[in-house]
Structures are given as structure tokens and as C-alpha cells.
N, C-alpha and C. Protein backbone atom coordinates (compact mmCIF):
# COMPACT_ATOMS: atom_id res chain seq x y z
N UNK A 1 5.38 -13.92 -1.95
CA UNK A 1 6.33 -12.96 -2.49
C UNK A 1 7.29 -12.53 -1.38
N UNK A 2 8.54 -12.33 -1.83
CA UNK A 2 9.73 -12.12 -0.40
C UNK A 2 9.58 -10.43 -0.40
N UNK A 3 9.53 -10.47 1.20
CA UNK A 3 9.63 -8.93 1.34
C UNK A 3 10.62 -8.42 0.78
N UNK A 4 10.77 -7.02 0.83
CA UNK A 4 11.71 -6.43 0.39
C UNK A 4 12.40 -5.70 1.64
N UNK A 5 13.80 -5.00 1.68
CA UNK A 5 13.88 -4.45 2.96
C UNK A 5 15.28 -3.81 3.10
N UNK A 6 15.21 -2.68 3.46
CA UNK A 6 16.44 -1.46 3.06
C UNK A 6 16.91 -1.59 4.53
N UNK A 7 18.36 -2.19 4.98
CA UNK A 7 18.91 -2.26 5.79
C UNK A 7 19.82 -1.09 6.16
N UNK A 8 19.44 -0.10 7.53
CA UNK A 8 20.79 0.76 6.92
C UNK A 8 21.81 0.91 8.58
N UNK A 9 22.65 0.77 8.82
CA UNK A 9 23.79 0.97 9.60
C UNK A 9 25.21 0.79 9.23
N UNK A 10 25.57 1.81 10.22
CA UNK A 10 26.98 2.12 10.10
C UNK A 10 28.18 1.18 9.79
N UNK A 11 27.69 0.05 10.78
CA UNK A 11 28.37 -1.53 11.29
C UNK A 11 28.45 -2.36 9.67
N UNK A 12 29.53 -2.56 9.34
CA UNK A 12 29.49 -3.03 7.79
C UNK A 12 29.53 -4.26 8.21
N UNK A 13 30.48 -4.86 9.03
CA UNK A 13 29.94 -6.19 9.78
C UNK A 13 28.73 -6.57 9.96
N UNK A 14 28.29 -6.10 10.76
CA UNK A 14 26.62 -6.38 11.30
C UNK A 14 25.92 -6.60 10.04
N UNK A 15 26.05 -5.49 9.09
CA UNK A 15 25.06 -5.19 8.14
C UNK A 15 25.21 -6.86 7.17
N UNK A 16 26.48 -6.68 7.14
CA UNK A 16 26.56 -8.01 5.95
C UNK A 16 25.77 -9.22 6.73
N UNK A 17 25.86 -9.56 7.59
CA UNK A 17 25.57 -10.76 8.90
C UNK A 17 23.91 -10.65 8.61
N UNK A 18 23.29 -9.44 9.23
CA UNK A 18 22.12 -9.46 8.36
C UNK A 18 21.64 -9.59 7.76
N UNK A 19 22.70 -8.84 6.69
CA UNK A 19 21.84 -9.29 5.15
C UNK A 19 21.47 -10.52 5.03
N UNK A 20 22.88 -11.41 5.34
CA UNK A 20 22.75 -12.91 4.59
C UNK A 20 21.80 -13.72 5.47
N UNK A 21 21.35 -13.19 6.90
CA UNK A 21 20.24 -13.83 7.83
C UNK A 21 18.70 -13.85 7.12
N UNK A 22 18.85 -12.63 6.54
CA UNK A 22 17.28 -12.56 5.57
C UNK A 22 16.98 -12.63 4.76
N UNK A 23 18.00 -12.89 4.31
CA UNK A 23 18.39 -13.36 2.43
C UNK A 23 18.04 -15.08 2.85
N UNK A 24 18.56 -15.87 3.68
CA UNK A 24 18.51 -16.68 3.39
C UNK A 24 16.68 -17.45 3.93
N UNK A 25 15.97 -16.22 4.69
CA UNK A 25 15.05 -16.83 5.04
C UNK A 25 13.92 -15.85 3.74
N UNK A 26 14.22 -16.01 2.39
CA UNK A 26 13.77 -15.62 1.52
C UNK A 26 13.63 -13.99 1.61
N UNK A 27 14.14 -13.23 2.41
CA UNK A 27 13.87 -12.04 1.79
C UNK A 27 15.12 -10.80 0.64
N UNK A 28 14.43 -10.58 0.29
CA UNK A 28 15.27 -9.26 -0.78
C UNK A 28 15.48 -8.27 0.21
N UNK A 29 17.41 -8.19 0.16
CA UNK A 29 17.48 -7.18 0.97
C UNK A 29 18.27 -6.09 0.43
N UNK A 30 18.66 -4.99 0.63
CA UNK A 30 19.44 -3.95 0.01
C UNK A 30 19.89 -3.20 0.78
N UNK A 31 21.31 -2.65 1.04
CA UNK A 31 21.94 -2.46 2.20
C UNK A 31 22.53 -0.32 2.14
N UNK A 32 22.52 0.24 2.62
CA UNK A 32 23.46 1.33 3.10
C UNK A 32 23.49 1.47 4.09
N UNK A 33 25.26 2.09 4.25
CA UNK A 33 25.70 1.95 5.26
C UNK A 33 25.97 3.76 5.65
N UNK A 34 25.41 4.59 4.85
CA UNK A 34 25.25 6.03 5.46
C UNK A 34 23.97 5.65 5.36
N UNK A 35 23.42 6.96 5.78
CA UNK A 35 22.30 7.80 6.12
C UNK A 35 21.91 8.25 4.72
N UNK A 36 22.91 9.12 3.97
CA UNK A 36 22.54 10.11 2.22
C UNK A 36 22.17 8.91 1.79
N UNK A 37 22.31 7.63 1.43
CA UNK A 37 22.56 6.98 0.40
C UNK A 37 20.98 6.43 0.30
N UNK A 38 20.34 6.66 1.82
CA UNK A 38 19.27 5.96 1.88
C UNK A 38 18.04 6.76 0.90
N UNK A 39 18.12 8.16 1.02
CA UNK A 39 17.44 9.34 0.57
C UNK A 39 17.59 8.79 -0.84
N UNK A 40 18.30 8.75 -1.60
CA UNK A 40 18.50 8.19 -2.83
C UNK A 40 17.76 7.05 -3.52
N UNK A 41 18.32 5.64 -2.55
CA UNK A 41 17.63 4.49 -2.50
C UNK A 41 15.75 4.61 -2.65
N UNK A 42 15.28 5.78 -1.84
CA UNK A 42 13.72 5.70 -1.93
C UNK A 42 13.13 6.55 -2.78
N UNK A 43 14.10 7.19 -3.47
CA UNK A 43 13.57 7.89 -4.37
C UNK A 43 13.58 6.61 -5.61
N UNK A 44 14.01 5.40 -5.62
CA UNK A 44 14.18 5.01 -6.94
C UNK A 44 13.77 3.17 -6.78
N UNK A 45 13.09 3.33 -5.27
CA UNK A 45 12.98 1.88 -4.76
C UNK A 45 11.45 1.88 -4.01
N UNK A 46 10.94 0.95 -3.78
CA UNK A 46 10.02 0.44 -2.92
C UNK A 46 10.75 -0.47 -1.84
N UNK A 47 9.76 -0.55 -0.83
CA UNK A 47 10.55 -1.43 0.33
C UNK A 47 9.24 -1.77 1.55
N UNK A 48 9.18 -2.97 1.75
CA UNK A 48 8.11 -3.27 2.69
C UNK A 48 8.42 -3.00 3.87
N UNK A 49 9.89 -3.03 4.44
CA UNK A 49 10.37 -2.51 5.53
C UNK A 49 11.50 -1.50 5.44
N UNK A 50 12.46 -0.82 6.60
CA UNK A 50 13.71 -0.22 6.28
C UNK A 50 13.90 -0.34 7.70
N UNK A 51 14.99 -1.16 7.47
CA UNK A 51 15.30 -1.14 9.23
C UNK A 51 16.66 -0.03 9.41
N UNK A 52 16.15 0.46 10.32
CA UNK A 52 17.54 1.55 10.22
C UNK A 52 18.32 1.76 12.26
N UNK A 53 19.39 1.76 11.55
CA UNK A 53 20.30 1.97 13.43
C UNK A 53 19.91 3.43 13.95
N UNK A 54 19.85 3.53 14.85
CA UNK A 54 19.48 4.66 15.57
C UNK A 54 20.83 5.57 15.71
N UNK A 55 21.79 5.14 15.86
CA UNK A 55 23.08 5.83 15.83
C UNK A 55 23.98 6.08 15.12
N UNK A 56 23.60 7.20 14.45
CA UNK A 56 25.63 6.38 12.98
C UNK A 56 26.02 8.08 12.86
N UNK A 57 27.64 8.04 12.68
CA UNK A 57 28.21 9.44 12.60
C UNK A 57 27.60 10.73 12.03
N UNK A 58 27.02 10.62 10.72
CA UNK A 58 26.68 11.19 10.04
C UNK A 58 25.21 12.11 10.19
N UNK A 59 24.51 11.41 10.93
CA UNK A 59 22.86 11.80 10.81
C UNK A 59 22.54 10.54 11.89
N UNK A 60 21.67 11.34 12.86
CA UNK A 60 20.89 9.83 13.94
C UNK A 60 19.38 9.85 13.37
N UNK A 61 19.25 8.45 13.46
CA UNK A 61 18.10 7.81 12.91
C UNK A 61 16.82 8.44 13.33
N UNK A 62 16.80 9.46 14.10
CA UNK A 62 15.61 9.63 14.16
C UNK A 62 15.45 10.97 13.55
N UNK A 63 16.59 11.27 13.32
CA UNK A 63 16.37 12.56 11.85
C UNK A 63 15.79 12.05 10.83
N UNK A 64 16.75 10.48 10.53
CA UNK A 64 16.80 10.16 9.15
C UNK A 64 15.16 9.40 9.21
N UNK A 65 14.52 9.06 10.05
CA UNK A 65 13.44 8.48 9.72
C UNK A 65 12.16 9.84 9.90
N UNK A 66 12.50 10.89 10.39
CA UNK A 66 11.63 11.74 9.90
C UNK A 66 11.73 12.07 8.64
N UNK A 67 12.73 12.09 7.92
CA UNK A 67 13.13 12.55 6.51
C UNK A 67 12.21 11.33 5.97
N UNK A 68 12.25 10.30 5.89
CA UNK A 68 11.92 9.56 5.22
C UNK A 68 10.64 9.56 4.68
N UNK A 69 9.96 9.84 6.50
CA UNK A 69 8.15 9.79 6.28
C UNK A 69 7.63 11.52 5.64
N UNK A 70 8.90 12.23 5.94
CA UNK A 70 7.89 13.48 5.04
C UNK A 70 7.85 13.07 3.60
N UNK A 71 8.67 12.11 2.88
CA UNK A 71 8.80 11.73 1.43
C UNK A 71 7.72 10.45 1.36
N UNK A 72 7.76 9.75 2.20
CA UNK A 72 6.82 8.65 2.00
C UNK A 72 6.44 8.08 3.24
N UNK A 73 5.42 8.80 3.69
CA UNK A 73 4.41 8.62 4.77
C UNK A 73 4.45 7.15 4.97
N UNK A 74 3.90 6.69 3.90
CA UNK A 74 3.29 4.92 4.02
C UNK A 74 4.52 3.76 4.02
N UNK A 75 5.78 4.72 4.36
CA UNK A 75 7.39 4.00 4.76
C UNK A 75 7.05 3.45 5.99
N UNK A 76 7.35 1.74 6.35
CA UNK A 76 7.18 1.27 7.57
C UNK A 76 8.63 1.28 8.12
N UNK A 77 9.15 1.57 8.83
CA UNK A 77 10.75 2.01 9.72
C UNK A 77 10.80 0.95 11.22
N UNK A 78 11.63 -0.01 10.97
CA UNK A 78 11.87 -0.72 12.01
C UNK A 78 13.67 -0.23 12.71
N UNK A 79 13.33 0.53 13.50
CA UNK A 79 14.61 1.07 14.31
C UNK A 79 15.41 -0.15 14.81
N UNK A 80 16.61 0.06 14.91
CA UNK A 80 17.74 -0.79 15.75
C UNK A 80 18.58 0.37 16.39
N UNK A 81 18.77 -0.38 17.66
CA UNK A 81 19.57 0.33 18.76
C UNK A 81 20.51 -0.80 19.31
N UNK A 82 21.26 -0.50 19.62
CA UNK A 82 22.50 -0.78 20.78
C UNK A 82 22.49 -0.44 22.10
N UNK A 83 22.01 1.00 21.61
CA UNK A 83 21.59 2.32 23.03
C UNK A 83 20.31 2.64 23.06
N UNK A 84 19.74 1.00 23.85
CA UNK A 84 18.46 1.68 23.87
C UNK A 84 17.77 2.93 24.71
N UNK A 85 17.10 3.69 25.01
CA UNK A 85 16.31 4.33 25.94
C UNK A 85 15.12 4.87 26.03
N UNK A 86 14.31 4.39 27.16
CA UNK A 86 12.84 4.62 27.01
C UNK A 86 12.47 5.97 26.00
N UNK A 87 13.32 7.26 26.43
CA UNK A 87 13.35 8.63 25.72
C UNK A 87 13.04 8.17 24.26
N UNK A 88 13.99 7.52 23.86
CA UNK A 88 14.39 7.80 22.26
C UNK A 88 13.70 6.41 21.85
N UNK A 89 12.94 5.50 22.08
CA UNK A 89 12.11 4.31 21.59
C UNK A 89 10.42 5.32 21.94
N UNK A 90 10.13 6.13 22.85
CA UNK A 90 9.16 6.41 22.73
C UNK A 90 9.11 7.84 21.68
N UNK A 91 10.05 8.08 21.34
CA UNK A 91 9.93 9.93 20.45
C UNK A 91 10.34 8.71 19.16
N UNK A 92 10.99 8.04 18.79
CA UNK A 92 10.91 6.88 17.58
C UNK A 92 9.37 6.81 16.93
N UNK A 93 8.90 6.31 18.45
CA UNK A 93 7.24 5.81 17.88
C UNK A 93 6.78 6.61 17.76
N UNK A 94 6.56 7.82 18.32
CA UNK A 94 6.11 9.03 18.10
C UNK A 94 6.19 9.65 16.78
N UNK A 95 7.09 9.86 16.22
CA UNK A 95 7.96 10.34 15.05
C UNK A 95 7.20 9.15 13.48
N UNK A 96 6.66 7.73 13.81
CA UNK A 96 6.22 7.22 13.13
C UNK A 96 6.87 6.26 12.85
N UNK A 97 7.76 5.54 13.72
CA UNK A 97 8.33 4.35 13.66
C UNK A 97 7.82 3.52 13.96
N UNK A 98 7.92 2.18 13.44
CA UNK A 98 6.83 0.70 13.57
C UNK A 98 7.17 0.36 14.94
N UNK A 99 8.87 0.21 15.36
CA UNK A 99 8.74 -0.27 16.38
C UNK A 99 10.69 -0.28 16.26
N UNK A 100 10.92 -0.39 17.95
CA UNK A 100 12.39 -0.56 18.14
C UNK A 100 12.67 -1.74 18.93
N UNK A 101 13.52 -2.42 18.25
CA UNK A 101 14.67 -3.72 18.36
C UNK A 101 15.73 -3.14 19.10
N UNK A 102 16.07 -4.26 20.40
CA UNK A 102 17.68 -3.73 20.71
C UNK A 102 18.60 -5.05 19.84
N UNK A 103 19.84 -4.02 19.80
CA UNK A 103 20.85 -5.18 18.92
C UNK A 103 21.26 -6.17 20.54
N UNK A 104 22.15 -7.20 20.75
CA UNK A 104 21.91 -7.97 19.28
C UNK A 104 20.80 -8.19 18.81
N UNK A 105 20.13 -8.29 17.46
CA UNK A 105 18.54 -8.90 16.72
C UNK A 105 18.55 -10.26 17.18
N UNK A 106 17.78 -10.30 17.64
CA UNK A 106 16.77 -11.57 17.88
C UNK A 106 15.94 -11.50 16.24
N UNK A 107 16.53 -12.76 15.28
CA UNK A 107 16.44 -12.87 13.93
C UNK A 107 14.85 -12.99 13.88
N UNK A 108 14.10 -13.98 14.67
CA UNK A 108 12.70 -14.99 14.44
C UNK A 108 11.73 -13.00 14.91
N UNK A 109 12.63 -12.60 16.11
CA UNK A 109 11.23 -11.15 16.25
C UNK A 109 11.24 -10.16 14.83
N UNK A 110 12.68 -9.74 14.59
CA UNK A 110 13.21 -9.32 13.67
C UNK A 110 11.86 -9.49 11.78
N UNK A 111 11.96 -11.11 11.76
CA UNK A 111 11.70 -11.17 11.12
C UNK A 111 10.19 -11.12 10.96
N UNK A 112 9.27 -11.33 12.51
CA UNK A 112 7.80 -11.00 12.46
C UNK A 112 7.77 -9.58 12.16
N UNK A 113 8.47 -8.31 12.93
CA UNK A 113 8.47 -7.24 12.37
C UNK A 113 8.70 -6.75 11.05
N UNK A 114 8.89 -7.49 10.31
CA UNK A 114 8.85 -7.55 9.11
C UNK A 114 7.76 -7.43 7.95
N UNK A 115 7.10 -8.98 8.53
CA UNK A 115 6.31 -9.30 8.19
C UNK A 115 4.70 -8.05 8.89
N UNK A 116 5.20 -7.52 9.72
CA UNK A 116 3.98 -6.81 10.31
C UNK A 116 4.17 -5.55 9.50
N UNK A 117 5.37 -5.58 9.07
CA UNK A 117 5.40 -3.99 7.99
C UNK A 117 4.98 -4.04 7.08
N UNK A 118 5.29 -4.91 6.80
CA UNK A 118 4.46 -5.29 4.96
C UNK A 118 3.13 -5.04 5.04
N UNK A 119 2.36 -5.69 6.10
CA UNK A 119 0.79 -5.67 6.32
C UNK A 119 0.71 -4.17 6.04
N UNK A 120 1.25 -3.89 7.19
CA UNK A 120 1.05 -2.40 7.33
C UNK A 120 0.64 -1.32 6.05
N UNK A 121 2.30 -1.61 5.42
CA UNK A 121 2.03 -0.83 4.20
C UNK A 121 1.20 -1.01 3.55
N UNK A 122 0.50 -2.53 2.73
CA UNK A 122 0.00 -3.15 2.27
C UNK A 122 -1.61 -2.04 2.52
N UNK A 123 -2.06 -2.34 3.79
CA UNK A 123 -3.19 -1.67 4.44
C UNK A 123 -3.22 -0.38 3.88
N UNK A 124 -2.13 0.48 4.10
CA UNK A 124 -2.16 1.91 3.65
C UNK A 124 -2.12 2.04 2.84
N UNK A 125 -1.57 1.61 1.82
CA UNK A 125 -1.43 2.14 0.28
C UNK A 125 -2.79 1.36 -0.44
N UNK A 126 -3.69 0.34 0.36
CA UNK A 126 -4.94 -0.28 -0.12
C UNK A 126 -6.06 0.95 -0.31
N UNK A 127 -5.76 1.38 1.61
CA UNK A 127 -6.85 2.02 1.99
C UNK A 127 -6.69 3.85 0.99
N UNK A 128 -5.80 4.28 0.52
CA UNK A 128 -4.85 4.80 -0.72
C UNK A 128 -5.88 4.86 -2.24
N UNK A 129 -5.65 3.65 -2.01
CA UNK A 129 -6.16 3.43 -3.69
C UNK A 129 -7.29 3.70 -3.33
N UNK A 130 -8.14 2.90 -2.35
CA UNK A 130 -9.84 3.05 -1.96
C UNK A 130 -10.03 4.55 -2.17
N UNK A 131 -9.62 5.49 -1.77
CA UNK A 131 -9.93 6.88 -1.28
C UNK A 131 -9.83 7.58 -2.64
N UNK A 132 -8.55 7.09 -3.37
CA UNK A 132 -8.57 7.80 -4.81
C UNK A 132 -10.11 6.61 -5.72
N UNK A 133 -10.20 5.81 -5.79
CA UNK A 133 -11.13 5.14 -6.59
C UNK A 133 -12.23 6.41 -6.31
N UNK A 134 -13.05 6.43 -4.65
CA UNK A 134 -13.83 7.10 -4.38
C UNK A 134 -14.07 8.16 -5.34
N UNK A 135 -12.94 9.11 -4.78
CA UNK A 135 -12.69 10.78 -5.48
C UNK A 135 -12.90 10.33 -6.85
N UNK A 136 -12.46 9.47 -7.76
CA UNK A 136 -12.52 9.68 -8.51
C UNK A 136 -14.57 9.38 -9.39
N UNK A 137 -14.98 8.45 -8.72
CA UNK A 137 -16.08 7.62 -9.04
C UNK A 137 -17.18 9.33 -8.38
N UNK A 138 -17.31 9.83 -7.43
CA UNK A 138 -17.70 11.44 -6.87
C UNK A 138 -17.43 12.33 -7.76
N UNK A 139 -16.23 12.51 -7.70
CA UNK A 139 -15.76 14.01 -9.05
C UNK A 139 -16.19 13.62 -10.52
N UNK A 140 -15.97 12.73 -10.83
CA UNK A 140 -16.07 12.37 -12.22
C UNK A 140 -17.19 12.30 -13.03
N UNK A 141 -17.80 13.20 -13.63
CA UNK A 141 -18.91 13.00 -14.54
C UNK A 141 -18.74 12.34 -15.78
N UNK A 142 -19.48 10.58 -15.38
CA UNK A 142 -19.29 9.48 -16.23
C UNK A 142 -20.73 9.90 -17.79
């Protein structure tokens, strides 16, 4: 099954270049190029990854990826930078980001991080269901 994967930066260039890099190595991709649009997008989408730029006018990514995980914890967030710095790749991971890429993407790492998000989620929303089955099979007088 092709991942799925919410691309979001400023760079409408970049973004398109992307898209069609992971589109063509089978994945479903879906693009914004603010910050608001993304808040929207997850209210009405699933996504195995969301790679998001660390820098854009409006809101910096490491606002926008705290926003994300107070709405959906089990969101895997693959950061992109330009500007990288030890500071802001270690308060990223901190904050609950999978991991930070410097631009240009290196497509083949790009795309293992990908693939390591999916697991990820996959794991959490398993280990998810396990915990509700539990509660429910405990609380429940069958």
C-alpha cells in the first residue's frame, strides 16, 4: 500500500519537485504551502508521514508541529530545514519530531524516513487498539 504524506513548505517550487519525486516512487502525496491549511488537512485526512519546512512566513515549524501532536499525538513529522542548527533539530526531536533532513533532500534517505513513519504510526495506533481491546475485555461484564 503507498504511503500517504502531507508535504508542507513555503517553496511552491520545491514543493511541486517533491511531490512528483514521491509520486513517482509510488507514494500519495498532498501538498500545503501555509502552515493554516495544514490544521485543516488533519482534521479531515490521515497521513503516514507530514514532512514539514522548519521556516515559512507565517508560523515556524516547530509551532506548527507542536500544534499538530496536541491534535494527533500518533502524527509522525519529518522536519526539513535549509537552516539547519543543532538548537532547533534537537528542541524538533524533543517537541516529537521523527527526525530532521537538511534541504537539498537526499530523495533515497527522504524516502526511508518515510517508510520508518509509517512503522511508527502503524506501532502506535496497534499498540492503541491493544489497550482499548484490553479496557474493554476488563470493564465489560460479558
Amino acid at each position: 500500500m503507498a504511503q500517504k504524506v502531507l508535504l508542507v513548505d513555503d517553496e511552491q517550487d520545491f514543493v511541486e519537485v517533491l511531490q512528483e519525486r514521491l509520486e513517482n516512487r509510488g507514494m500519495t502525496v498532498q501538498t500545503s504551502l501555509t502552515p493554516q491549511k495544514v490544521f485543516d488537512k488533519i482534521q479531515h485526512e490521515n497521513y503516514d508521514a507530514i514532512i514539514l519546512d522548519l521556516q515559512m512566513p507565517e508560523m515556524d515549524g516547530l509551532t506548527v508541529l507542536q500544534e499538530i501532536l496536541k491534535v494527533h499525538p500518533e502524527m509522525q513529522v519529518i522536519i526539513l530545514t535549509g537552516h539547519a542548527t543543532v538548537d532547533k533539530g534537537i528542541k524538533a526531536m524533543k517537541l516529537g519530531a521523527l527526525d530532521l533532513i537538511e534541504k537539498p533532500v537526499d530523495i533515497n534517505l527522504l524516502i526511508e524516513k518515510i517508510k520508518t513513519a509509517e512503522a511508527n504510526k502503524m506501532l502506535i495506533l496497534d499498540e492503541k487498539m491493544e489497550n482499548i481491546m484490553k479496557d474493554l475485555m476488563i470493564n465489560k461484564s460479558w
